[in-house]
Protein backbone atom coordinates (compact mmCIF):
# COMPACT_ATOMS: atom_id res chain seq x y z
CA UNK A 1 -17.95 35.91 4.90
CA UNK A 2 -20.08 33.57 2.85
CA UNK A 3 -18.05 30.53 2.01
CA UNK A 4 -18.02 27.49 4.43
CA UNK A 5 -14.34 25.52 3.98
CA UNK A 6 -14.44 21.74 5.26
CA UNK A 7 -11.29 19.98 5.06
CA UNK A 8 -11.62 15.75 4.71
CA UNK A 9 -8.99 13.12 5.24
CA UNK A 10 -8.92 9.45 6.69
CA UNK A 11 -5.59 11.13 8.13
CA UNK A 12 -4.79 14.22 8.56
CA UNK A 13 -1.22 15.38 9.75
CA UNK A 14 -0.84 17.84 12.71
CA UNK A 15 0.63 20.31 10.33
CA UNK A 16 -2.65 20.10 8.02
CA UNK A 17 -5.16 20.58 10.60
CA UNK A 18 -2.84 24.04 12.21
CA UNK A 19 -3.07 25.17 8.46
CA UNK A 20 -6.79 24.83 7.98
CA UNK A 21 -7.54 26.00 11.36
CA UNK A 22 -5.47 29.50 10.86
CA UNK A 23 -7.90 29.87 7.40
CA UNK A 24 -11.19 29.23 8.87
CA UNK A 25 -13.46 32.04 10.99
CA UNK A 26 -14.54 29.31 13.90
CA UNK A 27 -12.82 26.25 13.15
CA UNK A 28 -13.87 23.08 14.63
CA UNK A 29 -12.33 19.44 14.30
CA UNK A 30 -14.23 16.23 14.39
CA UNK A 31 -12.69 13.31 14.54
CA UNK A 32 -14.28 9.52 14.25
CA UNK A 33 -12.03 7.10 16.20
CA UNK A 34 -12.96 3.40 15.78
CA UNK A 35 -10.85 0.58 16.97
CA UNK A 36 -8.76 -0.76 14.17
CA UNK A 37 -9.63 -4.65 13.79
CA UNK A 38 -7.90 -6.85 12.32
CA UNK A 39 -9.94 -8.79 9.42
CA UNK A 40 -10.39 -12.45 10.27
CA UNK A 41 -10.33 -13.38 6.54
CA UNK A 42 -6.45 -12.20 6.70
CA UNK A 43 -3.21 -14.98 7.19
CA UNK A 44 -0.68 -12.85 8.60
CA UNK A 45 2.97 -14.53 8.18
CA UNK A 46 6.45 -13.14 9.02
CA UNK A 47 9.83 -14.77 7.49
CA UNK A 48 13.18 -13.74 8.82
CA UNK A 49 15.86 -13.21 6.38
CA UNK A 50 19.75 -10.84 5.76
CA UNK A 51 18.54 -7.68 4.08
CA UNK A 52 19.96 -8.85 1.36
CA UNK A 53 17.81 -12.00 0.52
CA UNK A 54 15.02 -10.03 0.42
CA UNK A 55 14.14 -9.69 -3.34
CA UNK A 56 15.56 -13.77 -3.58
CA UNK A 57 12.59 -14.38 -0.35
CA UNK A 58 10.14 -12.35 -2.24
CA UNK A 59 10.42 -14.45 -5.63
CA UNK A 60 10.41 -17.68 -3.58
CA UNK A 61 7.01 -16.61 -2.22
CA UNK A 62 5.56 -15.31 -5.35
CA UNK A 63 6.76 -18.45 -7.42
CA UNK A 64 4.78 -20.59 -4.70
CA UNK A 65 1.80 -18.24 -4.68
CA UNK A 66 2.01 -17.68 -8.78
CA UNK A 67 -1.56 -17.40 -9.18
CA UNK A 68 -2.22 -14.85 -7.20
CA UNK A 69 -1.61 -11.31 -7.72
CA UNK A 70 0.30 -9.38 -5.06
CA UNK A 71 0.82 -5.69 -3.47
CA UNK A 72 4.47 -5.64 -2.49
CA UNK A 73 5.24 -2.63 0.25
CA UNK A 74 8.45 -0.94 0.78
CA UNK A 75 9.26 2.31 2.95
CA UNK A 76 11.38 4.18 0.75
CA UNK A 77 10.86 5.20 -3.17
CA UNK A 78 15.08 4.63 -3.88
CA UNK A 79 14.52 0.57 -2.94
CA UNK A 80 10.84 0.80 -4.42
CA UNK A 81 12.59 0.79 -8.58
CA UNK A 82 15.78 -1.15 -7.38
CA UNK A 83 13.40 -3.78 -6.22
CA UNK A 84 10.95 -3.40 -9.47
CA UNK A 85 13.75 -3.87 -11.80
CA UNK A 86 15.21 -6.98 -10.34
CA UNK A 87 11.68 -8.75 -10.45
CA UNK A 88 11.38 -7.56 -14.04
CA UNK A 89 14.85 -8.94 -14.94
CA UNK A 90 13.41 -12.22 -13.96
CA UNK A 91 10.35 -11.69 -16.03
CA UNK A 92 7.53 -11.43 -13.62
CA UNK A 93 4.81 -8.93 -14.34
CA UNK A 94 5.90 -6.28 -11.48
CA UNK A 95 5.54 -2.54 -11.81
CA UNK A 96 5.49 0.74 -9.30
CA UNK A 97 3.55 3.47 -8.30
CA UNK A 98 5.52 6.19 -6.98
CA UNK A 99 5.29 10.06 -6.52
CA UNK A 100 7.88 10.75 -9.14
CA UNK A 101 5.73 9.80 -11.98
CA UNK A 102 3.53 11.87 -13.78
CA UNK A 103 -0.40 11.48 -13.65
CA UNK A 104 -0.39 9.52 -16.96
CA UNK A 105 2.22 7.17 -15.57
CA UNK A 106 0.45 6.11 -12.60
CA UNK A 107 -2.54 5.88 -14.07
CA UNK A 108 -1.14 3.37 -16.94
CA UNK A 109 0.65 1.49 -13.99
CA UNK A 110 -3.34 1.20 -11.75
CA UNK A 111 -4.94 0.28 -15.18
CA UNK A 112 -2.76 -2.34 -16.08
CA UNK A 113 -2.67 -4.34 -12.08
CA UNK A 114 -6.59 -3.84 -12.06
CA UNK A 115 -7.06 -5.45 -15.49
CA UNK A 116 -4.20 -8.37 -14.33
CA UNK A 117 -1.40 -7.22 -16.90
CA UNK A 118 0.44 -6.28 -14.03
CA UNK A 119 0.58 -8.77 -11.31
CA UNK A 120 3.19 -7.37 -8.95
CA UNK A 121 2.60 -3.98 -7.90
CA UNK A 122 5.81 -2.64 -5.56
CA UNK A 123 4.42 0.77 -4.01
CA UNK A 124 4.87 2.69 -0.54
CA UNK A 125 2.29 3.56 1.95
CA UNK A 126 0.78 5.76 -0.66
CA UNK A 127 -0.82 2.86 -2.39
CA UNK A 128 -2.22 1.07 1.51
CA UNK A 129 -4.61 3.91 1.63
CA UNK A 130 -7.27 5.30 -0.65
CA UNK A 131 -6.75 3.18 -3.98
CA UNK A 132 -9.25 0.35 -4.57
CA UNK A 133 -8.15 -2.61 -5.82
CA UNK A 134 -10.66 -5.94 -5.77
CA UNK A 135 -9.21 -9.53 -5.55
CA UNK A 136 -5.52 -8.56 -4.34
CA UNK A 137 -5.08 -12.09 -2.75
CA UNK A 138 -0.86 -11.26 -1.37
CA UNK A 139 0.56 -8.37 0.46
CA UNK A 140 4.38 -8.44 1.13
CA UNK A 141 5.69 -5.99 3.04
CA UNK A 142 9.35 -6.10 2.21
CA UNK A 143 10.36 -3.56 5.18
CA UNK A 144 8.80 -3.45 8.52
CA UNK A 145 6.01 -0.73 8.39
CA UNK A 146 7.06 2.19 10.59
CA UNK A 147 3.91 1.83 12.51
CA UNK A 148 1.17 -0.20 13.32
CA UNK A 149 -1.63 1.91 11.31
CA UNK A 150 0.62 1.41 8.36
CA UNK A 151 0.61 -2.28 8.88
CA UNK A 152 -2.75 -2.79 9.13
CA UNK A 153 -3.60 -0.24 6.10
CA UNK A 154 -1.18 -2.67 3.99
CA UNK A 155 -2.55 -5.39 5.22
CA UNK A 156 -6.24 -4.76 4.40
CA UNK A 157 -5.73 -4.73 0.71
CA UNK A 158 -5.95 -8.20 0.98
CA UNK A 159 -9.02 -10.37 2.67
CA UNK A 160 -11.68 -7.95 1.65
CA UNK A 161 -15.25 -8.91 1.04
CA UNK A 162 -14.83 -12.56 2.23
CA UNK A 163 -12.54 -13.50 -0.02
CA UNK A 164 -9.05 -14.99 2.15
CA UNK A 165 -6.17 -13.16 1.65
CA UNK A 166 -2.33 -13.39 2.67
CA UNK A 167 0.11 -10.89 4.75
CA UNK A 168 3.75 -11.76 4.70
CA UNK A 169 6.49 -9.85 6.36
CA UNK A 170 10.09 -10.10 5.07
């Protein structure tokens, strides 16, 4: 009877908010709804390839655009290491985040692409929303978000605080 619970999240899933509301005394929702804009300081590009010219596409573009350091977004976690291990085969600097690893893993993996050990970082939507990079100059979303939220979320890792950025779609 004295504890107040308040539940937070930039997005929170039907499921969530029937959950919370079933532990609280006199739930209440707020919600902040802004239009989504697209940032100005953002190229957005698509290319048009077979599924399976994909990871050949996505060394093209980071061979041309070799000094900048990318995100690199896939739906699924199977393609996510299939896709890591074929750019590290060819030596470039590429790693994953992905919920299979452990804390420490992950952790290693953000270190290493803030410092700039790691220039490719392959992830899934988990990564387009609440981790901070600065300076990601390339996003490359290797599959077709499965919704426009998604897109945009990927897409603003790059072109933030004035600084031009990149969005390809393969």
């Amino acid at each position: 009877k004295d504890r107040q619970m308040l539940f937070f999240s930039a997005s929170m899933p039907a499921q969530s908010i029937r959950i919370a509301t079933e532990l609280s005394k006199e739930p209440m929702v707020l919600r902040h709804v802004e239009k989504q804009v697209v940032p100005e300081d953002i190229e957005h590009l698509y290319i048009v390839v077979r599924k399976n010219e994909k990871i050949e596409t996505l060394r093209k573009i980071i061979s041309i655009e070799k000094e900048k350091q990318a995100m690199i977004f896939l739906n699924g976690a199977f393609y996510l290491e299939e896709a890591t291990k074929k750019l590290q085969y060819h030596k470039y600097e590429a790693d994953c985040l992905q919920g299979s690893q452990g804390k420490l893993e992950r952790k290693k993996v953000m270190e290493g692409f803030r410092s700039g050990k790691i220039k490719y970082l392959l992830a899934t939507d988990v990564a387009a929303r609440g981790l901070q990079f600065d300076g990601i100059q390339l996003v490359v979303h290797l599959d077709v978000p499965e919704n426009t939220d998604d897109y945009l979320h990927r897409a603003g890792r790059t072109g933030r605080n004035g600084i031009y950025g990149i969005s390809i779609m393969i």
